[in-house]
C-alpha atoms as a PDB file:
ATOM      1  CA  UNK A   1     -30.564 121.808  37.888  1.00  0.00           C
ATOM      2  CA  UNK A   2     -30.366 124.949  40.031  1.00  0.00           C
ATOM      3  CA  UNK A   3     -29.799 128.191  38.186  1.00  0.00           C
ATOM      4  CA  UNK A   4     -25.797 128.056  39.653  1.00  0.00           C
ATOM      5  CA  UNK A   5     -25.334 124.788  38.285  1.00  0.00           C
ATOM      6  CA  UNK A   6     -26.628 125.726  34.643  1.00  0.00           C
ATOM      7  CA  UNK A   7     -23.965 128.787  34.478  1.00  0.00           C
ATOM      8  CA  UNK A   8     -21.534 126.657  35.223  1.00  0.00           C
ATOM      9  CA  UNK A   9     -22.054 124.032  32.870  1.00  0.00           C
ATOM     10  CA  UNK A  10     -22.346 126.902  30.381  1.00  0.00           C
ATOM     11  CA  UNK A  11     -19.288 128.087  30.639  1.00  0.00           C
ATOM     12  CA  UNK A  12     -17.375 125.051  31.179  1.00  0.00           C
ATOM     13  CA  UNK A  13     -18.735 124.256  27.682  1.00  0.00           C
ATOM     14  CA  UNK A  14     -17.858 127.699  26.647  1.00  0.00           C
ATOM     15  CA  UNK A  15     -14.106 127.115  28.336  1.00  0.00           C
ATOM     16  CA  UNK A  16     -13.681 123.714  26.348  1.00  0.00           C
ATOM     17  CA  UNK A  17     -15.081 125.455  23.145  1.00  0.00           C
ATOM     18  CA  UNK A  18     -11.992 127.962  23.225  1.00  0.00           C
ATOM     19  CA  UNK A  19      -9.527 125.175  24.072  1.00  0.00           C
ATOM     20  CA  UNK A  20     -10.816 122.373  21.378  1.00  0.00           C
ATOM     21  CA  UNK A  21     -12.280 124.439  18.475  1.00  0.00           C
ATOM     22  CA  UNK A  22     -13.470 122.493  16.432  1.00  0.00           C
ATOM     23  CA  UNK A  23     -11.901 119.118  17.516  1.00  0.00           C
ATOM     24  CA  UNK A  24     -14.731 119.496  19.810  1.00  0.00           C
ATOM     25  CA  UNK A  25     -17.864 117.066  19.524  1.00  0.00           C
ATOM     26  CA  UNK A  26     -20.210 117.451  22.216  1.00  0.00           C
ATOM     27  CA  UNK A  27     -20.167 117.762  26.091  1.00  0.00           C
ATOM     28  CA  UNK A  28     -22.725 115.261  27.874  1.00  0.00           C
ATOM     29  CA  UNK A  29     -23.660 115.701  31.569  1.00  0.00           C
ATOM     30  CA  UNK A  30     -23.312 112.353  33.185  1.00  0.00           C
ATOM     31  CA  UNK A  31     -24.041 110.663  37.058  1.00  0.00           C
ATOM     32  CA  UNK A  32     -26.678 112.408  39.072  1.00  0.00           C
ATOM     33  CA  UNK A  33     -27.209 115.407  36.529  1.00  0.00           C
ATOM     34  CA  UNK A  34     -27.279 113.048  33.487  1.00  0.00           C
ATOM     35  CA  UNK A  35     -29.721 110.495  36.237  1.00  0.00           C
ATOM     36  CA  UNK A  36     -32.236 113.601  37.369  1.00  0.00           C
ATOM     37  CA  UNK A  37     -30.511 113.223  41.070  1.00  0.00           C
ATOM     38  CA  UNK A  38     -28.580 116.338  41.333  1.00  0.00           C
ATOM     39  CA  UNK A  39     -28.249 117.372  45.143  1.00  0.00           C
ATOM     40  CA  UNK A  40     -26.899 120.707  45.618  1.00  0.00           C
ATOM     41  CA  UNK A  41     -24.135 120.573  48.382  1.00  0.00           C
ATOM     42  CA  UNK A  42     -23.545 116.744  48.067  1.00  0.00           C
ATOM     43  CA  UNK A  43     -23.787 115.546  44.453  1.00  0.00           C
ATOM     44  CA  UNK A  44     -20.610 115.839  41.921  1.00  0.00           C
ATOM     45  CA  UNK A  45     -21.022 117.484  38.666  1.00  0.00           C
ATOM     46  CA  UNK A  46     -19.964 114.379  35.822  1.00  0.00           C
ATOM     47  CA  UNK A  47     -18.743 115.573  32.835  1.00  0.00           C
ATOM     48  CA  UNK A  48     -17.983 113.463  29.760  1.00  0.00           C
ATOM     49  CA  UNK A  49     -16.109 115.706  26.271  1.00  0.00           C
ATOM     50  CA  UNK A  50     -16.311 114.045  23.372  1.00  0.00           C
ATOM     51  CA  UNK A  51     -13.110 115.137  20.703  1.00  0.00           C
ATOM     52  CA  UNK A  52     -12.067 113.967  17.243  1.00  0.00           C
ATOM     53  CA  UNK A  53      -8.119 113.508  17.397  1.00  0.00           C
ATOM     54  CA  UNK A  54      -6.417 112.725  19.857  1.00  0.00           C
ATOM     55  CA  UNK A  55      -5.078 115.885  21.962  1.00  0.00           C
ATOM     56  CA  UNK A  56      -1.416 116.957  22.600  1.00  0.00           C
ATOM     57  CA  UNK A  57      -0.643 117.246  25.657  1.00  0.00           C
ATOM     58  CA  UNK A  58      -0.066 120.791  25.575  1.00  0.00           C
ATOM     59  CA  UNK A  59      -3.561 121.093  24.776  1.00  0.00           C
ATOM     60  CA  UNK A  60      -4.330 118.841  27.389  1.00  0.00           C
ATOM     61  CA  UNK A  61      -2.803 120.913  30.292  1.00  0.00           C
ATOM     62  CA  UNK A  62      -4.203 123.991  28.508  1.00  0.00           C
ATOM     63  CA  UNK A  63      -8.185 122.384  29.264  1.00  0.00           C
ATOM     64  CA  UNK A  64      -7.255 121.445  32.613  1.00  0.00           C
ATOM     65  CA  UNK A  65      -5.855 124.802  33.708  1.00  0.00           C
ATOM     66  CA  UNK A  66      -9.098 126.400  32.228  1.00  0.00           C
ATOM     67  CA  UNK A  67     -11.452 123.802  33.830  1.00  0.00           C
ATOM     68  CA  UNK A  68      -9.953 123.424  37.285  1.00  0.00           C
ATOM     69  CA  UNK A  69     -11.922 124.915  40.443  1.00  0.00           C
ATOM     70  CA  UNK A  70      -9.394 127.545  40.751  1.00  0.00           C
ATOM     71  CA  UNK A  71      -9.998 128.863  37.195  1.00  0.00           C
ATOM     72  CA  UNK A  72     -13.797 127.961  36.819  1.00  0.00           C
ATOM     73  CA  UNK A  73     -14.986 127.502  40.646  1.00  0.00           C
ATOM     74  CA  UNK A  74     -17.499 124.259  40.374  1.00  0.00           C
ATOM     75  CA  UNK A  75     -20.875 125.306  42.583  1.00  0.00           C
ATOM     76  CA  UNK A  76     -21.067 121.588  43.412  1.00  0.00           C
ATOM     77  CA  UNK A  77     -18.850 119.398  45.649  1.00  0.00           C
ATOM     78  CA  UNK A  78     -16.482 118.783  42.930  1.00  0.00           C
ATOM     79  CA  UNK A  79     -16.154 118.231  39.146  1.00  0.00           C
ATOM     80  CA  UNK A  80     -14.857 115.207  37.321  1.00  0.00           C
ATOM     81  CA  UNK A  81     -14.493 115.387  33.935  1.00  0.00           C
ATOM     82  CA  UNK A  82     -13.315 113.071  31.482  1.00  0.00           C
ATOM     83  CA  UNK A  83     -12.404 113.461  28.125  1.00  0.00           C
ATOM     84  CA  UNK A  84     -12.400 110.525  25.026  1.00  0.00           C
ATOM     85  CA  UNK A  85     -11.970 110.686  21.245  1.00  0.00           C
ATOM     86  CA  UNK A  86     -15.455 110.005  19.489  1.00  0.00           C
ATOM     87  CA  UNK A  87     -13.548 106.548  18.354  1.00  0.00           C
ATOM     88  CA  UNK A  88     -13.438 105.706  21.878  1.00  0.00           C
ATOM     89  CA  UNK A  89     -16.850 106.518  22.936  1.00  0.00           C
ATOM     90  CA  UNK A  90     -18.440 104.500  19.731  1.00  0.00           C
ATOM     91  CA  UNK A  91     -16.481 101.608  20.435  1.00  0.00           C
ATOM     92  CA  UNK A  92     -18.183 100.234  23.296  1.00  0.00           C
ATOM     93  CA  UNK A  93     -15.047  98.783  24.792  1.00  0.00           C
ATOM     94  CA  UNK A  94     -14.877  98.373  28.756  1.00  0.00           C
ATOM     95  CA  UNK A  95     -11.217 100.162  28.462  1.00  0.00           C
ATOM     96  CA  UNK A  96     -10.546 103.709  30.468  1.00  0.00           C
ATOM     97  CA  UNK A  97      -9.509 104.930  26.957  1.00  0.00           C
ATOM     98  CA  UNK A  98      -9.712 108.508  27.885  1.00  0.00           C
ATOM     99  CA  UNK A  99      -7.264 111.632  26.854  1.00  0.00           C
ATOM    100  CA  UNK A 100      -8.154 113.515  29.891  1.00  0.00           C
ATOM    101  CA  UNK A 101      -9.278 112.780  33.445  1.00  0.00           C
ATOM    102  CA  UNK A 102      -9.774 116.278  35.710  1.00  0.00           C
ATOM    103  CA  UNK A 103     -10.878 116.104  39.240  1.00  0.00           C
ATOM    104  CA  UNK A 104     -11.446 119.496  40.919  1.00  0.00           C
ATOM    105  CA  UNK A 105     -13.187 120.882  43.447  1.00  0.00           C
ATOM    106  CA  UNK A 106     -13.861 123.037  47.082  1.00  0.00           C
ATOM    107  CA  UNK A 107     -14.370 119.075  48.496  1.00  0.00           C
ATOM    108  CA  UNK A 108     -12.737 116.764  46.445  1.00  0.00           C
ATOM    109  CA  UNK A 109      -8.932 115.589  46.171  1.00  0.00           C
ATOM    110  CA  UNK A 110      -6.843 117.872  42.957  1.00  0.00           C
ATOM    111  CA  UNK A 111      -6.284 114.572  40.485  1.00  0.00           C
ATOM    112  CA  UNK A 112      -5.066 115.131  36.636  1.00  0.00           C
ATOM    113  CA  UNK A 113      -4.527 112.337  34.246  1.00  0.00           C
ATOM    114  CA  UNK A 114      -3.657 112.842  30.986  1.00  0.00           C
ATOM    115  CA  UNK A 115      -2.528 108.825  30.203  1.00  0.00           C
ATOM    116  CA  UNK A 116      -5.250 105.868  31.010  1.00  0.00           C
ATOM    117  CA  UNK A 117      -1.795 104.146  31.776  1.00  0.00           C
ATOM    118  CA  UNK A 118      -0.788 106.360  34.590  1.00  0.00           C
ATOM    119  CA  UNK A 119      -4.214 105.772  36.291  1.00  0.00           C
ATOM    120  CA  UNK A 120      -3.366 103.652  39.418  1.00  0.00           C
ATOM    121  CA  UNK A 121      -5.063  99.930  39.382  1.00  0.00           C
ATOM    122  CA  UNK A 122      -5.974 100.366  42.969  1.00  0.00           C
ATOM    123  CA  UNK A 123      -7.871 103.366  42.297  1.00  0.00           C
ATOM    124  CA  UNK A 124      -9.802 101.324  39.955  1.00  0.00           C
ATOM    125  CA  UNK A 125     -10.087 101.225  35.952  1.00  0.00           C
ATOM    126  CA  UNK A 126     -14.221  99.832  35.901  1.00  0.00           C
ATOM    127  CA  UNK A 127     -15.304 103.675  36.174  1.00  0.00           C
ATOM    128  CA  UNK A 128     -15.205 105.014  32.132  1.00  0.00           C
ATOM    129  CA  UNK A 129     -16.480 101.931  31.043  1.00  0.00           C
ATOM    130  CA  UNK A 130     -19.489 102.387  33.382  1.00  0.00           C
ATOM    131  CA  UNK A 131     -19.958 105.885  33.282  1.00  0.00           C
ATOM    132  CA  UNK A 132     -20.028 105.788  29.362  1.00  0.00           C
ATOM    133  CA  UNK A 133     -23.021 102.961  29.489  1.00  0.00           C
ATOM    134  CA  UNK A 134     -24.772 105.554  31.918  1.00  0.00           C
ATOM    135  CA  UNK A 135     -24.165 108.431  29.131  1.00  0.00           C
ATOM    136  CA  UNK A 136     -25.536 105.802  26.601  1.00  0.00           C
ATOM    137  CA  UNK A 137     -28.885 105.541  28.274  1.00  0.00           C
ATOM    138  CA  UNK A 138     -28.858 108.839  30.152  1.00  0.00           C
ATOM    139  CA  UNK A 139     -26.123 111.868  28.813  1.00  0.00           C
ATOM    140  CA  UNK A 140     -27.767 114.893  29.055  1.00  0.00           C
ATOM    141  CA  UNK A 141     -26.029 117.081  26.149  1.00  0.00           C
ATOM    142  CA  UNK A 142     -24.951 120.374  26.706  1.00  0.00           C
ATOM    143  CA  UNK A 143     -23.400 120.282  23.464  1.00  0.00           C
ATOM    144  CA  UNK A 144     -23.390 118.268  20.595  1.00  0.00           C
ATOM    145  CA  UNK A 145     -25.517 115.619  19.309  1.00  0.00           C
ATOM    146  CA  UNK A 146     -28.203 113.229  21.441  1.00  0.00           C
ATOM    147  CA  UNK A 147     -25.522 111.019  23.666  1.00  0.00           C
ATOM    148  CA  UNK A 148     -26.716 107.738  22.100  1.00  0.00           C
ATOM    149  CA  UNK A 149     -25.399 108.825  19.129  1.00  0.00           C
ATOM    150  CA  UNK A 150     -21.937 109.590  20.299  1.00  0.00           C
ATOM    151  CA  UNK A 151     -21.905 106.628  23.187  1.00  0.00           C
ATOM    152  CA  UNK A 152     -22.021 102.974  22.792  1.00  0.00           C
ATOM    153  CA  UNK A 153     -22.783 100.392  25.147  1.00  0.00           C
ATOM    154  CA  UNK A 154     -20.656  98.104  26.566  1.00  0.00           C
ATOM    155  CA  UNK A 155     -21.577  94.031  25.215  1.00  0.00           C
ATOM    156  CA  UNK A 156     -23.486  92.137  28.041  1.00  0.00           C
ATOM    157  CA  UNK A 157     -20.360  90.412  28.970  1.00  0.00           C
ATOM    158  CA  UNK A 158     -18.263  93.128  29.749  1.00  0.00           C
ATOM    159  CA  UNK A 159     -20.482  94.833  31.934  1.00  0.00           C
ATOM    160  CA  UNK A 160     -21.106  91.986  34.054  1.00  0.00           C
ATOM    161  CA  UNK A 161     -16.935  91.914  34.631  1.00  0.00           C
ATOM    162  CA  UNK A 162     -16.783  95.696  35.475  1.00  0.00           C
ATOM    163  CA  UNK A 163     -20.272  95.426  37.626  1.00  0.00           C
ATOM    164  CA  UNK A 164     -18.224  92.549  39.041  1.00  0.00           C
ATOM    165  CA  UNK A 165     -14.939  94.410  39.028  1.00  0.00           C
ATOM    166  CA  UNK A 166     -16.678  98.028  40.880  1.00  0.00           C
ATOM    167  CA  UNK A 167     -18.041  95.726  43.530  1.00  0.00           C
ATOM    168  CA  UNK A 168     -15.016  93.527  44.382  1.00  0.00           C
ATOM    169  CA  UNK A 169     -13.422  97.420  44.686  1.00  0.00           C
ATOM    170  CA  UNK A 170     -15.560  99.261  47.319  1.00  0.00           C
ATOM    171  CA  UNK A 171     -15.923  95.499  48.988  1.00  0.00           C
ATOM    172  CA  UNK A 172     -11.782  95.927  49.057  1.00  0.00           C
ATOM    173  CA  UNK A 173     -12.418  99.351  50.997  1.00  0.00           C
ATOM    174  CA  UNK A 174     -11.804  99.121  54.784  1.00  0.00           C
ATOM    175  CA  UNK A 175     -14.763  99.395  56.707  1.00  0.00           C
ATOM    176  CA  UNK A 176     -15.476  99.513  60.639  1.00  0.00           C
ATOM    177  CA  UNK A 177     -15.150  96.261  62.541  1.00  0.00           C
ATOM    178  CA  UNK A 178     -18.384  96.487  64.691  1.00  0.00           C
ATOM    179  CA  UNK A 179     -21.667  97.274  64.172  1.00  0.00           C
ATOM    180  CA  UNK A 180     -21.415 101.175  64.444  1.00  0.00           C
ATOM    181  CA  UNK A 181     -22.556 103.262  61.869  1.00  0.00           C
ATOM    182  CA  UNK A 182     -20.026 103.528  59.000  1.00  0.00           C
ATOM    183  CA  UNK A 183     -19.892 106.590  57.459  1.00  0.00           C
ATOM    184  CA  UNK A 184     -19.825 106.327  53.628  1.00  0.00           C
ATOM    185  CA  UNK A 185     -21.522 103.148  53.895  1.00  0.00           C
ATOM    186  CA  UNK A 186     -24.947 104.441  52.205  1.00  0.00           C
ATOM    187  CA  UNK A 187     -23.205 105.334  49.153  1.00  0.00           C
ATOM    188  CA  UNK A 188     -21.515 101.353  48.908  1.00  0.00           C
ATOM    189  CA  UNK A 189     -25.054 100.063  49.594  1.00  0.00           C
ATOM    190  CA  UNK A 190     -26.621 102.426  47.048  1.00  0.00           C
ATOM    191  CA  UNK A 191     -24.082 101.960  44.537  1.00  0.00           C
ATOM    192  CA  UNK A 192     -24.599  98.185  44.882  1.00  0.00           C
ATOM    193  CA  UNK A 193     -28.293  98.493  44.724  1.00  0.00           C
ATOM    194  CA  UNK A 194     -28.066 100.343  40.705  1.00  0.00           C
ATOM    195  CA  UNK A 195     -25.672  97.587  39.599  1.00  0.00           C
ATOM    196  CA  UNK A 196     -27.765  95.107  40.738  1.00  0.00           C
ATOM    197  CA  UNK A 197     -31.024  97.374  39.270  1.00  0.00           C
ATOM    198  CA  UNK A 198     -29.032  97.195  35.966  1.00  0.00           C
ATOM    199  CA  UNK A 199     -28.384  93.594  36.128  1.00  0.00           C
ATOM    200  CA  UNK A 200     -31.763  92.802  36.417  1.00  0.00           C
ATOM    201  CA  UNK A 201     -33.810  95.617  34.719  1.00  0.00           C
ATOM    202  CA  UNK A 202     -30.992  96.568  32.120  1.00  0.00           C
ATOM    203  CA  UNK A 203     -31.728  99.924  33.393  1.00  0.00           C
ATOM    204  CA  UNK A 204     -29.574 102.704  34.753  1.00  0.00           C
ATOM    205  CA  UNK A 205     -31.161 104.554  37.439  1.00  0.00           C
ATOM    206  CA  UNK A 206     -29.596 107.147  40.246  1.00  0.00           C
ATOM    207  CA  UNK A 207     -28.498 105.251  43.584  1.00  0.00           C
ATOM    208  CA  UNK A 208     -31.479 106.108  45.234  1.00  0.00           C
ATOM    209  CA  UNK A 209     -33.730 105.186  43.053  1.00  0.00           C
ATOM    210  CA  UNK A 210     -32.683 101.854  42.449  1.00  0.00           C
ATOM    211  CA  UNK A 211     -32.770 101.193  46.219  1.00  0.00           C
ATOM    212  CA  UNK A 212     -36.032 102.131  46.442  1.00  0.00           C
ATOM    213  CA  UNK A 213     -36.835  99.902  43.397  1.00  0.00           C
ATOM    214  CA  UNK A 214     -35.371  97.191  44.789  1.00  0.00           C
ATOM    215  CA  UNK A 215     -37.363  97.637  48.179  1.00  0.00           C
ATOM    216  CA  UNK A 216     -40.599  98.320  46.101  1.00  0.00           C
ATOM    217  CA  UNK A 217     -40.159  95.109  44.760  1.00  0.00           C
ATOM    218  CA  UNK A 218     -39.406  93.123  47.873  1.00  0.00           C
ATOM    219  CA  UNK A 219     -35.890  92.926  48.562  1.00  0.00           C
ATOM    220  CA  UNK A 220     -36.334  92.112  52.545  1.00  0.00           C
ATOM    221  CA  UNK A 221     -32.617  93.735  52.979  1.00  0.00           C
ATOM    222  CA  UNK A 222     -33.408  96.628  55.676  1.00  0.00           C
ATOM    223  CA  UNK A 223     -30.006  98.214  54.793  1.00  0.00           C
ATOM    224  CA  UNK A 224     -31.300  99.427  52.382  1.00  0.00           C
ATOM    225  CA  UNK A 225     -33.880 101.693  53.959  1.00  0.00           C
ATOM    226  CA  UNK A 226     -30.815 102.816  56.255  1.00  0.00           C
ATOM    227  CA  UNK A 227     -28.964 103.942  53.436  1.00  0.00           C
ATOM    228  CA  UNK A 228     -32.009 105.618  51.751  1.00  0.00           C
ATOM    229  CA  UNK A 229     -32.504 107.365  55.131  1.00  0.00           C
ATOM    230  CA  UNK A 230     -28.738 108.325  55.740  1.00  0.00           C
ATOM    231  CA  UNK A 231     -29.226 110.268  52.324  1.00  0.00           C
ATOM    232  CA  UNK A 232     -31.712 112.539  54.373  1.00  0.00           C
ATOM    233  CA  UNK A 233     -29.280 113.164  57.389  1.00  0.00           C
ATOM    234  CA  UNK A 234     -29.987 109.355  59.166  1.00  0.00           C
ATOM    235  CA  UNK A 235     -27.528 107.326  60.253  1.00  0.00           C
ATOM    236  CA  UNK A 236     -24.971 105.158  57.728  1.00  0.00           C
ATOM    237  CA  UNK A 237     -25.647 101.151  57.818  1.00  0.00           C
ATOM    238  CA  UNK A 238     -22.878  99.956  60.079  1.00  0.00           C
ATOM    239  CA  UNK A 239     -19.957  98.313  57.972  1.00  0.00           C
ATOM    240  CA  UNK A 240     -20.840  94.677  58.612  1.00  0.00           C
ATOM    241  CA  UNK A 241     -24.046  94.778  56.891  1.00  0.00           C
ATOM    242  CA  UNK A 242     -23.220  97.139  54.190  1.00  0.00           C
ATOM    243  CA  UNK A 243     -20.884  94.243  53.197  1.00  0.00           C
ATOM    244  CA  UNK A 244     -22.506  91.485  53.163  1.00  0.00           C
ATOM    245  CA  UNK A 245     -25.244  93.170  51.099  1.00  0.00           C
ATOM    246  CA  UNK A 246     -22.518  93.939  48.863  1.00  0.00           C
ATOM    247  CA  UNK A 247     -21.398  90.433  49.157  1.00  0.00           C
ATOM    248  CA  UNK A 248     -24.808  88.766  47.836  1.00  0.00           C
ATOM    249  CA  UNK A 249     -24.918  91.526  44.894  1.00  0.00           C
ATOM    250  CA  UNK A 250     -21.573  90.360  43.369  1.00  0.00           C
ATOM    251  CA  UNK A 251     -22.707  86.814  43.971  1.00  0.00           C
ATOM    252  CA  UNK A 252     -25.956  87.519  42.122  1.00  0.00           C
ATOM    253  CA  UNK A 253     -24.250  89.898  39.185  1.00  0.00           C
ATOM    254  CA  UNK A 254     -21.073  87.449  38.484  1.00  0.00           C
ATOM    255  CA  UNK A 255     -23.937  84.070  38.457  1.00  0.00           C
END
């Protein structure tokens, strides 16, 4: 992490500190931070808080007015932070199950939830369950105890339905029609490449990495190397490929 990144991580902990007291368990950096991928200017910042009780909703608005950009301006492209009850995080369940969902950010869309029911379906519910086997394996703690401790994984059968259930989603994404370069379509290769990495391997590793493990180990699909290149400044795989990739993956994953 870049010296900008680890002052603001500091006092976001700081800023949930004052809001939670001592309801407050730990804070875990998750996705590319949590992964060892952080890329200043393009990565998020993932954020998991781990609480006791659940939170009132005054307290609720109270955190997200102190965390938002405008408040607490995030160096990186954007912040999303999530917030569950240590009940929640031990339980292993593929559920959202969270108090608090903040997105926030110079480059990313404003988006508060403060009810897993008010989450949209078509924006997708697979993501907590995910992200909290990633902290299980990976959390980096800012605060609090090691992240295994606070995290469960999700039972082999569940994560095979949200692996299942995240690539049926981007697959559901419009994409281009011909074969021109589709922008956006490295990160729907890449993401397809770790599930398919943590099918196999039982292994969570950062996007690019599990492409590149999957070419090191002979995976003849070339869009890969297009999407490891368009993470450099080359061109995106074109749409049509990008989704039939992701088309063999699911296939694979759901057996």
């Amino acid at each position: 992490m870049d010296s900008a990144l680890t002052r603001y991580l500091d006092d976001l902990v700081d800023a949930a500190r004052d809001v939670l007291g001592d309801d407050l368990v730990g804070a875990y950096a998750a996705g590319s931070v949590g992964l060892g991928a952080y890329q200043a200017g393009r990565s998020d910042v993932d954020v998991a808080l781990v609480c006791v009780d659940p939170l009132p909703e005054t307290v609720k608005r109270t955190l997200v007015a102190r965390l938002r950009h405008e408040a607490l301006p995030c160096p990186a492209r954007g912040l999303e932070l999530v917030v569950y009850r240590r009940a929640v995080a031990a339980a292993g369940s593929p559920e959202p199950g969270f108090e608090v969902e903040l997105n926030t950010g110079r480059a990313m869309p404003f988006r508060r939830t403060l009810d897993p029911a008010d989450r949209p379906d078509v924006d997708g519910r697979f993501w907590y369950g995910l992200d909290r086997s990633i902290l299980h394996q990976s959390g980096l703690p800012l605060a609090g105890p090691p992240a295994a401790e606070v995290f469960a994984d999700l039972p082999p059968d569940a994560l095979r339905r949200l692996l299942v259930e995240a690539l049926t989603w981007w697959l559901a994404l419009p994409t281009p029609p011909d074969d021109r370069p589709a922008p956006g379509a490295e990160d729907a290769v890449l993401g397809a490449c770790r599930s398919l990495v943590r099918h196999r391997d039982g292994v969570w590793l950062s996007k690019v990495a599990a492409g590149q493990r999957l070419v090191d180990s002979g995976d003849p699909a070339d869009v890969i190397h297009r999407a490891i290149a368009a993470r450099h400044g080359g061109p995106p795989p074109a749409g049509g490929e990008a989704r039939a990739f992701q088309q063999r993956v699911r296939a694979e994953i759901a057996g």
